[in-house]
Each structure stands twice: as structure tokens, then as C-alpha cells.
Protein backbone atom coordinates (compact mmCIF):
# COMPACT_ATOMS: atom_id res chain seq x y z
CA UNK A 1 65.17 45.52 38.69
CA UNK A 2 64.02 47.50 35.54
CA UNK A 3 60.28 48.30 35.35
CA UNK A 4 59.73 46.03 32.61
CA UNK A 5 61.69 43.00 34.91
CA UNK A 6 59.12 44.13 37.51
CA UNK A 7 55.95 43.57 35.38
CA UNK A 8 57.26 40.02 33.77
CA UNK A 9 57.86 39.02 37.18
CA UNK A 10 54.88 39.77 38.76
CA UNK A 11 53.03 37.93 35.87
CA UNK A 12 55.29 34.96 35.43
CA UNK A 13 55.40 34.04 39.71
CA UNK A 14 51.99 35.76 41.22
CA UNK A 15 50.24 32.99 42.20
CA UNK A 16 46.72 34.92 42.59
CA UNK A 17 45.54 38.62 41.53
CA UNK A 18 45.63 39.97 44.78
CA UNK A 19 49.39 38.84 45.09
CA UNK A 20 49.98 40.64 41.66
CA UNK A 21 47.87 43.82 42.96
CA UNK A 22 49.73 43.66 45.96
CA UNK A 23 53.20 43.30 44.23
CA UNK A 24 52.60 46.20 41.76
CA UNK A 25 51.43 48.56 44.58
CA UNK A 26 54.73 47.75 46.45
CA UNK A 27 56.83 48.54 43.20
CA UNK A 28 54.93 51.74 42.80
CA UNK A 29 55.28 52.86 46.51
CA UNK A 30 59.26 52.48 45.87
CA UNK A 31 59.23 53.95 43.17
CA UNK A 32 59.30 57.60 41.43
CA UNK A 33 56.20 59.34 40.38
CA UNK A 34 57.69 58.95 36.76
CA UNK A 35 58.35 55.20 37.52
CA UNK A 36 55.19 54.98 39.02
CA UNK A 37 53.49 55.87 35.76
CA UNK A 38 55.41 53.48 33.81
CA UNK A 39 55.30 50.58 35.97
CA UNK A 40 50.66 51.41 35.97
CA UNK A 41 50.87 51.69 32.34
CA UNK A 42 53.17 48.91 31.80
CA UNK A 43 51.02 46.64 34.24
CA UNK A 44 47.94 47.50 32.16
CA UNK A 45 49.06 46.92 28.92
CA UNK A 46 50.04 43.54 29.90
CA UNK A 47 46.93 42.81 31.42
CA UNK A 48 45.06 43.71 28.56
CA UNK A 49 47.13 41.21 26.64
CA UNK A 50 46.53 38.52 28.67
CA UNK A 51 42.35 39.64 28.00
CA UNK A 52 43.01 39.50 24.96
CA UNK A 53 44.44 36.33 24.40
CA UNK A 54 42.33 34.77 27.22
CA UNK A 55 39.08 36.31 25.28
CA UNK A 56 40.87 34.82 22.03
CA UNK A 57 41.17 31.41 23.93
CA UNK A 58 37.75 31.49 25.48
CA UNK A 59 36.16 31.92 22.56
CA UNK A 60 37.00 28.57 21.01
CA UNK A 61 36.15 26.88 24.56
CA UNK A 62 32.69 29.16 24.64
CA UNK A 63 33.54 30.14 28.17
CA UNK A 64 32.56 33.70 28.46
CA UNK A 65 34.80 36.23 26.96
CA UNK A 66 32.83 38.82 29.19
CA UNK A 67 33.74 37.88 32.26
CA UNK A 68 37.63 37.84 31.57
CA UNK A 69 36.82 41.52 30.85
CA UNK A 70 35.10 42.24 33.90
CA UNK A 71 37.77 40.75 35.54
CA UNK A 72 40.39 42.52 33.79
CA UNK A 73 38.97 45.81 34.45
CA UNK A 74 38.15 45.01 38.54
CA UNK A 75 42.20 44.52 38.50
CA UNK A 76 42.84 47.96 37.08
CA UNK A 77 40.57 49.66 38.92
CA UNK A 78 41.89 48.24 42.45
CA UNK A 79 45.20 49.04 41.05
CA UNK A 80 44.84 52.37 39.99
CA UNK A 81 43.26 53.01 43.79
CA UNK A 82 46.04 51.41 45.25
CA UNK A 83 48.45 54.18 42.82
CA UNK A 84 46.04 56.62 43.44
CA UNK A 85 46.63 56.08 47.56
CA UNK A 86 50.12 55.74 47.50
CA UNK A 87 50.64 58.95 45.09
CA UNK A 88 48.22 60.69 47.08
CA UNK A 89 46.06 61.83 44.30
CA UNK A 90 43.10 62.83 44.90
CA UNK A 91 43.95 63.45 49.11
CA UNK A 92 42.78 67.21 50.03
CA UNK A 93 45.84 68.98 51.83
CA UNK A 94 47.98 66.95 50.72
CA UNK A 95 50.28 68.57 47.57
């Protein structure tokens, strides 16, 4: 599965954040540290579309564009620990 096959798929059939966090870390563990890179930037780029156009959508509803944010950014940040783990960055000993 291509990176970008990875990435629609996790959005189109997650059935809760953590499922999609837990998805994505799995696809970066098996992947390269090049892969890796693409598949967190990839993942975040969507995600921030899907702010975006929830924010857009919100906003006509008056349902808190804000907290879709928040949200948004608690994903990234769990994800980026989970790519941070699995890469090992930021591990001392560990090259």
C-alpha cells in the first residue's frame, strides 16, 4: 500500500482517533525513516484539512471552531510522540 493509500484509509475506515493514532503509528513502525516522514507529514496535512473544513462547517452551525483545533492539535501531538518513540528520537544512547 502506497503512503498516500495508507493515509486515505486510515481516514475513510478509523472509526475513532485513537484507532487512526494507532493505525498511523503501526504504518510508521513498518516503515522507513524516509517513509516515516512522509506518512507524519502526509497524516498532518490531512488532518489539518479536515480542521479546516470542520472549522468552515462549524462556523455556520456556531459550534466552536476552537475546539476542533484543540482537538486537531492533541492528535498531532500524540502522533508525533508515538513517531518520536518508534524512531527513537529523542532516546539517550540510542543512535
Amino acid at each position: 500500500m502506497s503512503v498516500e493509500e495508507i493515509i486515505l484509509d486510515v481516514f475513510d475506515h478509523s472509526s475513532s482517533r485513537e484507532e487512526a493514532l494507532s493505525r498511523i503509528a503501526a504504518a510508521v513502525q513498518a516503515a522507513t525513516p524516509e517513509e516515516a516522514v512522509e506518512i507524519v507529514g502526509l497524516y498532518s496535512s490531512r488532518l489539518q484539512f479536515h480542521a479546516e473544513q470542520w472549522g468552515i462547517d462549524s462556523l455556520f452551525r456556531d459550534t466552536g471552531f476552537h475546539t476542533l483545533v484543540e482537538e486537531s492539535l492533541r492528535a498531532l501531538t500524540l502522533l508525533q510522540a508515538k513517531v518520536d518513540s518508534v524512531l527513537g528520537v529523542g532516546k539517550v544512547g540510542e543512535a
